[in-house]
N, C-alpha and C. Protein backbone atom coordinates (compact mmCIF):
# COMPACT_ATOMS: atom_id res chain seq x y z
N UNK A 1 -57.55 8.77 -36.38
CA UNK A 1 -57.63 7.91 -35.21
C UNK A 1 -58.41 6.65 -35.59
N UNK A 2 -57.60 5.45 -35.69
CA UNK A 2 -58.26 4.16 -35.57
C UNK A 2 -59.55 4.05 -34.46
N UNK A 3 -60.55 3.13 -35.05
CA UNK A 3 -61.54 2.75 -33.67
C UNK A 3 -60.74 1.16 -33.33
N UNK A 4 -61.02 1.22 -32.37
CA UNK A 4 -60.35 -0.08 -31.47
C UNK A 4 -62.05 -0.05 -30.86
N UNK A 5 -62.67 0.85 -30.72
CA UNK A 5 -63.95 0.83 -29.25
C UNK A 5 -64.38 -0.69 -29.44
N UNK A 6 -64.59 -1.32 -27.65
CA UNK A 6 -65.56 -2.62 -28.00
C UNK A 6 -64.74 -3.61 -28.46
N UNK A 7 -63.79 -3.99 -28.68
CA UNK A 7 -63.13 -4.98 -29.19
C UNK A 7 -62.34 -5.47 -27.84
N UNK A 8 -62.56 -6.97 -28.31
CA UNK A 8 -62.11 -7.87 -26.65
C UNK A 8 -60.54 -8.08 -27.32
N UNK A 9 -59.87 -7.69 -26.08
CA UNK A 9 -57.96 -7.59 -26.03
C UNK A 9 -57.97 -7.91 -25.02
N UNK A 10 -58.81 -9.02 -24.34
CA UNK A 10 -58.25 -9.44 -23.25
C UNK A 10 -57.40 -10.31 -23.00
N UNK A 11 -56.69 -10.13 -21.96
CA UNK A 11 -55.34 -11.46 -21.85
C UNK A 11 -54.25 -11.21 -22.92
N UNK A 12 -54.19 -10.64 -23.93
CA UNK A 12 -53.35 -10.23 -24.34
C UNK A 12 -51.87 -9.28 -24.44
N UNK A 13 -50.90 -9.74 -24.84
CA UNK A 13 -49.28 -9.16 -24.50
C UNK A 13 -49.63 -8.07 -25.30
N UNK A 14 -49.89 -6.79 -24.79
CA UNK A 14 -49.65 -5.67 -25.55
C UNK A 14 -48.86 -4.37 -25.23
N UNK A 15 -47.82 -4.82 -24.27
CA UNK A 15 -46.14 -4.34 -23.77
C UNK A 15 -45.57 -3.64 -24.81
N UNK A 16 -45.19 -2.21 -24.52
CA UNK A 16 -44.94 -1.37 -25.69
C UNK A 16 -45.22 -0.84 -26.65
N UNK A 17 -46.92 -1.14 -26.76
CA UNK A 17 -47.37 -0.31 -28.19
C UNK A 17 -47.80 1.15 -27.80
N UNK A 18 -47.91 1.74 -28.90
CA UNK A 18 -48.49 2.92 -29.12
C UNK A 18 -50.25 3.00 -28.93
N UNK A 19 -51.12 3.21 -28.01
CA UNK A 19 -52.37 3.79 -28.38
C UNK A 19 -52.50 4.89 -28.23
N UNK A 20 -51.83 5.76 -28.07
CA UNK A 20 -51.95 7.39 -28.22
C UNK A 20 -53.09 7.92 -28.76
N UNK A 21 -54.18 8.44 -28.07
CA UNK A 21 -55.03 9.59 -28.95
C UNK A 21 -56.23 8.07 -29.47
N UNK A 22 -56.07 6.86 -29.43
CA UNK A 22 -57.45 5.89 -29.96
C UNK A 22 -58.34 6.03 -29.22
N UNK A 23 -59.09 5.23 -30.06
CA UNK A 23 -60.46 5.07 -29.23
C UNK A 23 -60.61 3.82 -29.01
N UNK A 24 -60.43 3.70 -27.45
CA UNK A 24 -61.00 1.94 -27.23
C UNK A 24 -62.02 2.44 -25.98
N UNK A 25 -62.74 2.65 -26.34
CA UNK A 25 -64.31 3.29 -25.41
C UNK A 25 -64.91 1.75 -25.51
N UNK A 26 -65.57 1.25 -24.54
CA UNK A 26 -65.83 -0.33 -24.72
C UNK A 26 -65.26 -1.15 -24.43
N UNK A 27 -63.93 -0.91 -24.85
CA UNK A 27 -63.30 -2.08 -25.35
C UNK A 27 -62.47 -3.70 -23.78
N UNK A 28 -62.57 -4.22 -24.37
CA UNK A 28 -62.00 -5.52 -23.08
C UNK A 28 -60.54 -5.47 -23.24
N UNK A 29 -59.78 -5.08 -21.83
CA UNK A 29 -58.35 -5.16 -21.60
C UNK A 29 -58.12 -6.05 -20.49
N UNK A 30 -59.78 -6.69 -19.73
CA UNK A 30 -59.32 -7.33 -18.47
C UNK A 30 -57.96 -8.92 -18.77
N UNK A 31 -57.10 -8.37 -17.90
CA UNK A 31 -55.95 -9.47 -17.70
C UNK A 31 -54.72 -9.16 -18.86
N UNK A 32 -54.76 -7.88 -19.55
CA UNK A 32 -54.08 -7.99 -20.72
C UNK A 32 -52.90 -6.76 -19.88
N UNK A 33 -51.62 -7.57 -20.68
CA UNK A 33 -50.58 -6.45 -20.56
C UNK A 33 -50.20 -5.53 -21.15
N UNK A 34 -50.62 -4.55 -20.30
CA UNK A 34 -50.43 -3.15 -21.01
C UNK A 34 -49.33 -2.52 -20.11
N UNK A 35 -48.05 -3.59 -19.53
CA UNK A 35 -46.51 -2.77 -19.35
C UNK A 35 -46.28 -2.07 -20.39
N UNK A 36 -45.68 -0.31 -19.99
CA UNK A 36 -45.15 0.16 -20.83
C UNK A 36 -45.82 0.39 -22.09
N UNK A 37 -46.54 0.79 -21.77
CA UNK A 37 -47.57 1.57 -22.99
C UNK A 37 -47.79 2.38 -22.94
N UNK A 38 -47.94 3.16 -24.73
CA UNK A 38 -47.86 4.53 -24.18
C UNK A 38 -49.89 4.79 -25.21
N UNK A 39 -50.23 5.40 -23.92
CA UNK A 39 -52.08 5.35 -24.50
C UNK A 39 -52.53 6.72 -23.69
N UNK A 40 -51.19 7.89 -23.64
CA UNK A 40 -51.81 9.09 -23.56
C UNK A 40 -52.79 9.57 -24.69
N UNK A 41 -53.86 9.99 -23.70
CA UNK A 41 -55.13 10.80 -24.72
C UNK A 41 -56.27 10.06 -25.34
N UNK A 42 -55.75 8.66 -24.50
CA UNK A 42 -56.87 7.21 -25.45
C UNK A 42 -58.18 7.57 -24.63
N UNK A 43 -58.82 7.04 -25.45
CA UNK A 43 -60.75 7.27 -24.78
C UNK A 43 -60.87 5.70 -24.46
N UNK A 44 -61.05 5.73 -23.10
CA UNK A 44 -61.17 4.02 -22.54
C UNK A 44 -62.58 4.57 -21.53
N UNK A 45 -62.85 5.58 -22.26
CA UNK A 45 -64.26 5.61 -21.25
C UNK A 45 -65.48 3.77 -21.20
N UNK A 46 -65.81 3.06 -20.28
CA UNK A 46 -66.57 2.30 -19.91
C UNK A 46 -65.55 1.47 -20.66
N UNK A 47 -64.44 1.12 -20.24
CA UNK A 47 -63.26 0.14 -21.01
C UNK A 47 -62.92 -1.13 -19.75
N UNK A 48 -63.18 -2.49 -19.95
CA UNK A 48 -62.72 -3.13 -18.54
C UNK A 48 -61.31 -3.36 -18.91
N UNK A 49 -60.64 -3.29 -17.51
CA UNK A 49 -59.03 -3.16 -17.50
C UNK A 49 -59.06 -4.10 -16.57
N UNK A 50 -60.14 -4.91 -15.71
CA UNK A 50 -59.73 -5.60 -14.59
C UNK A 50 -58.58 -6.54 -14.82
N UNK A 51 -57.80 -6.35 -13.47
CA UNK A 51 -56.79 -7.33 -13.63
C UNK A 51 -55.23 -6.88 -14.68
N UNK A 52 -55.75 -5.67 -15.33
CA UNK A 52 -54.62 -5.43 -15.99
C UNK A 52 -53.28 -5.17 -15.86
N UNK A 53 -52.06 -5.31 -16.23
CA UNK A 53 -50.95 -4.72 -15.83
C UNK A 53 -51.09 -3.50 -16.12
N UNK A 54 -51.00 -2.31 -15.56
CA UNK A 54 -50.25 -0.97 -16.26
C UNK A 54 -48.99 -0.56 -15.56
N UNK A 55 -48.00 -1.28 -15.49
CA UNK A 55 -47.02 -1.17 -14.91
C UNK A 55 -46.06 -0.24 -15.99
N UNK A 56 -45.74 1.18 -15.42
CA UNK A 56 -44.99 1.71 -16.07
C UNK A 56 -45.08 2.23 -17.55
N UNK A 57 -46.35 2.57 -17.80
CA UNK A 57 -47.54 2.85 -18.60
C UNK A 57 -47.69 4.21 -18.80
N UNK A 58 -47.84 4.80 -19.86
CA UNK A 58 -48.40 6.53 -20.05
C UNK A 58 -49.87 6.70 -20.23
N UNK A 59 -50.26 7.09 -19.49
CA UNK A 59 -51.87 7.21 -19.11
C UNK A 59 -52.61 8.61 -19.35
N UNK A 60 -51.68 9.60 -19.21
CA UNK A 60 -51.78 10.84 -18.83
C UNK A 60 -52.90 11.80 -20.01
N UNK A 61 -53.27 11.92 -19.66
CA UNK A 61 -54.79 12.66 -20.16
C UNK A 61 -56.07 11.58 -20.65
N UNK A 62 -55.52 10.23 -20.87
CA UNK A 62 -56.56 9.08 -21.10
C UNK A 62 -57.94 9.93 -20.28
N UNK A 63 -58.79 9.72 -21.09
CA UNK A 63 -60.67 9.16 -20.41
C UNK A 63 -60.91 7.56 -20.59
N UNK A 64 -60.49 7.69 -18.95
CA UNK A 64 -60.84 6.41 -18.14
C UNK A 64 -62.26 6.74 -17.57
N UNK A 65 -63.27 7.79 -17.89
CA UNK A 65 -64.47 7.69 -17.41
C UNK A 65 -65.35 5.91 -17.23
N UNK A 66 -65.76 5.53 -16.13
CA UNK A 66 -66.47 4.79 -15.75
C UNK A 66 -66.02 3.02 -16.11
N UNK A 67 -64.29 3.46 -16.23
CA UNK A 67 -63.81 2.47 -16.63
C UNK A 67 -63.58 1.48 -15.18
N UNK A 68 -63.17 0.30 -15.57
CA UNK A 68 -63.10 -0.95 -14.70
C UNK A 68 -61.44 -1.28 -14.65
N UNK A 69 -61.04 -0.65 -13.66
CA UNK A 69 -59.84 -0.94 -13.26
C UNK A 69 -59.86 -1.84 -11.94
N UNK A 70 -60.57 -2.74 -11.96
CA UNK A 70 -60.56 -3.04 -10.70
C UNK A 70 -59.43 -4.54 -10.71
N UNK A 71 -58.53 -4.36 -9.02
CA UNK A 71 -57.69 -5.69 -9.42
C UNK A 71 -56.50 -5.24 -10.13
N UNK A 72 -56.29 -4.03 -11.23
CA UNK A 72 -55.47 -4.05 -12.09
C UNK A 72 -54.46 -3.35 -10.97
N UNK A 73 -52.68 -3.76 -11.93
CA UNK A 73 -51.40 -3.63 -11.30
C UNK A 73 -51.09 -2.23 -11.86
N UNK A 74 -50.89 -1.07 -10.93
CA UNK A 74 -51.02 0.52 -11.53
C UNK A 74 -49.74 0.84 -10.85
N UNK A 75 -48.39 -0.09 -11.33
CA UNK A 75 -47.15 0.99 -10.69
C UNK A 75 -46.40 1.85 -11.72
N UNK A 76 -46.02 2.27 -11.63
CA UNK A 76 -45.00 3.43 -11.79
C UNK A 76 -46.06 3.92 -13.12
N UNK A 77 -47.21 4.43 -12.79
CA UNK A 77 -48.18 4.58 -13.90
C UNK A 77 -48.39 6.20 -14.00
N UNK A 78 -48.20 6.58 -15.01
CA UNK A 78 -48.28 8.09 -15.39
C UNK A 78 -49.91 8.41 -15.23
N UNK A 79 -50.81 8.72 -14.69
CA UNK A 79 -51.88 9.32 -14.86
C UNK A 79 -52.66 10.16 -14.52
N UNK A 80 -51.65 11.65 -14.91
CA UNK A 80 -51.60 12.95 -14.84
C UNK A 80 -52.61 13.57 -15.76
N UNK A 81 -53.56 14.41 -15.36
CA UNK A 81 -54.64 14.78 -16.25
C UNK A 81 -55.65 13.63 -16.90
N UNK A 82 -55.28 12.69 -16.18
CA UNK A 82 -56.48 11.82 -16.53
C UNK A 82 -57.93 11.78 -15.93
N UNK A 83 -58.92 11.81 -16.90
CA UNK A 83 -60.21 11.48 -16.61
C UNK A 83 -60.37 9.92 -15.32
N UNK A 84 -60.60 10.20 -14.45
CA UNK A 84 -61.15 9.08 -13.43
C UNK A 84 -62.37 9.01 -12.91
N UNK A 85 -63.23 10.03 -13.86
CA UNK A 85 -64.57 9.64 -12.79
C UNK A 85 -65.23 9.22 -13.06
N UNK A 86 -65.79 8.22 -11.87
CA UNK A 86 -66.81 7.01 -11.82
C UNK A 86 -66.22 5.71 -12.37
N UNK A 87 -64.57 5.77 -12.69
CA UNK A 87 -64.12 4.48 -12.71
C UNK A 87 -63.60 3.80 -11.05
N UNK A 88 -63.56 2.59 -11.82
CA UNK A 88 -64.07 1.67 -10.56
C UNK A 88 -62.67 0.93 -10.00
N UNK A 89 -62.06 1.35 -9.22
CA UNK A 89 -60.56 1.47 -8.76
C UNK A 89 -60.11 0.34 -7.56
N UNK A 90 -61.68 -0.66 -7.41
CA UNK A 90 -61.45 -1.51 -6.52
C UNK A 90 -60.75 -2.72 -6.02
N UNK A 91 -59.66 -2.29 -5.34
CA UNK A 91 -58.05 -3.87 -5.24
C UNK A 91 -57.48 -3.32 -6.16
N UNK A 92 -57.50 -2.33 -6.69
CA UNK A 92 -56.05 -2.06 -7.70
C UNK A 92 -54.91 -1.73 -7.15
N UNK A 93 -54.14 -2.39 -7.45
CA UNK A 93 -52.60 -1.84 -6.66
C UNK A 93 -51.70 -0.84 -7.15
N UNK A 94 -51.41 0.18 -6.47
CA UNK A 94 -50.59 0.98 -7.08
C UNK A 94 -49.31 1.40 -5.99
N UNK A 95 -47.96 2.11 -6.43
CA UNK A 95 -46.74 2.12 -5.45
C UNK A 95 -46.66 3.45 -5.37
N UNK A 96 -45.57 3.89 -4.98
CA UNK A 96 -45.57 5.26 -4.59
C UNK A 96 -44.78 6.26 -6.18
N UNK A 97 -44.72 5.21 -7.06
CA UNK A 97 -44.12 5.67 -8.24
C UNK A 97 -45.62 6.13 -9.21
N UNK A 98 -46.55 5.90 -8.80
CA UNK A 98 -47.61 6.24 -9.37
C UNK A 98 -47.79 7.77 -9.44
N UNK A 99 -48.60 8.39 -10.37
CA UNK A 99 -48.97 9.48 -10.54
C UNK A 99 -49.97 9.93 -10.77
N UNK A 100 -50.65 9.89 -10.14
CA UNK A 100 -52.37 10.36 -10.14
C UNK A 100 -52.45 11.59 -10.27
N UNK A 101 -53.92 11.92 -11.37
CA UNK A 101 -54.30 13.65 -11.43
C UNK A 101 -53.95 14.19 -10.29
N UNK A 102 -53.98 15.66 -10.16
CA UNK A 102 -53.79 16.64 -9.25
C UNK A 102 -55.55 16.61 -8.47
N UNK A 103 -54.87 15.83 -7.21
CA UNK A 103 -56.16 16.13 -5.87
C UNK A 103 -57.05 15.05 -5.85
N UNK A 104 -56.41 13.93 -6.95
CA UNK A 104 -57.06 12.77 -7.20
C UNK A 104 -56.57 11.91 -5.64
N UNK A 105 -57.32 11.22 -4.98
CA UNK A 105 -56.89 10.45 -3.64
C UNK A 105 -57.63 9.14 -4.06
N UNK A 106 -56.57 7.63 -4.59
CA UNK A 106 -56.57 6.41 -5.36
C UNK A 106 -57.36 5.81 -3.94
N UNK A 107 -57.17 5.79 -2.49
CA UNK A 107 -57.47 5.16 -1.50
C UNK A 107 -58.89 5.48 -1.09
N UNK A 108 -59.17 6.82 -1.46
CA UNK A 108 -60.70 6.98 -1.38
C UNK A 108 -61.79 6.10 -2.16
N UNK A 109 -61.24 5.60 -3.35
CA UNK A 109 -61.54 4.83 -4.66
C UNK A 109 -61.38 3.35 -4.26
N UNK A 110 -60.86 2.80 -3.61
CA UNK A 110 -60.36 1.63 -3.42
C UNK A 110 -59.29 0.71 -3.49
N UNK A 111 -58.27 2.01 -4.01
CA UNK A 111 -56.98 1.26 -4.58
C UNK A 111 -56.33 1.09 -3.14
N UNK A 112 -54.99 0.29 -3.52
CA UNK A 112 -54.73 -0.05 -2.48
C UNK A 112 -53.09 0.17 -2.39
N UNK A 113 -52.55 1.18 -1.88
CA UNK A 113 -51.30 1.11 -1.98
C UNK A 113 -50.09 -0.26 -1.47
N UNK A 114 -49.21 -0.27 -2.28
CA UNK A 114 -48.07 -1.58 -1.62
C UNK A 114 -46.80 -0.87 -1.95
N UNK A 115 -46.08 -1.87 -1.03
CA UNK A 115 -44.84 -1.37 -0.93
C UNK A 115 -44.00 -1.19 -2.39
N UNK A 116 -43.29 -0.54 -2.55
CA UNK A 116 -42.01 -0.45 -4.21
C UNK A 116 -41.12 -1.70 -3.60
């Protein structure tokens, strides 16, 4: 496993890559596109995502612990078995194609559902 942790990727086109299983713990994603990525199992614990796309994104077991999703675009976003706690979910938009852990409730958090 590459370290990515801590390294600024912000604003950056990163549509379609592989982070599967890295470590970007730290690391800056605010404003960067992450359509269609697949970053099951990534450690984004304390990672800012504000503003990010994850539109249509594989998320699913990621540790998003105490990460900064706030603002970011969360549709048709896989994030089944993902770590969410104490990340910060405030104005994030997500649709009904979303997939949140089991018993996870995005509106308690601050997200904000919109129409598909």
């Amino acid at each position: 496993m590459s370290k990515l942790r801590g390294l600024d990727l912000s604003t950056l086109d990163l549509s379609g890559r592989n982070f599967s299983d890295e470590n970007l713990s730290g690391a800056n994603l605010s404003g960067a596109n992450l359509s269609e990525v697949e970053i099951a199992g990534a450690n984004l614990k304390n990672a800012d995502l504000t503003e990010a796309n994850l539109y249509d994104a594989d998320f699913s077991e990621a540790n998003l612990e105490d990460a900064n999703l706030q603002g970011a675009m969360i549709e048709w976003t896989l994030l089944s078995n993902a770590n969410l706690s104490g990340a910060n979910l405030e104005d994030a938009k997500y649709n009904s194609g979303t997939i949140w852990p089991e018993g996870f409730n995005p509106k308690e958090h601050g997200a904000i559902l919109i129409e598909d």
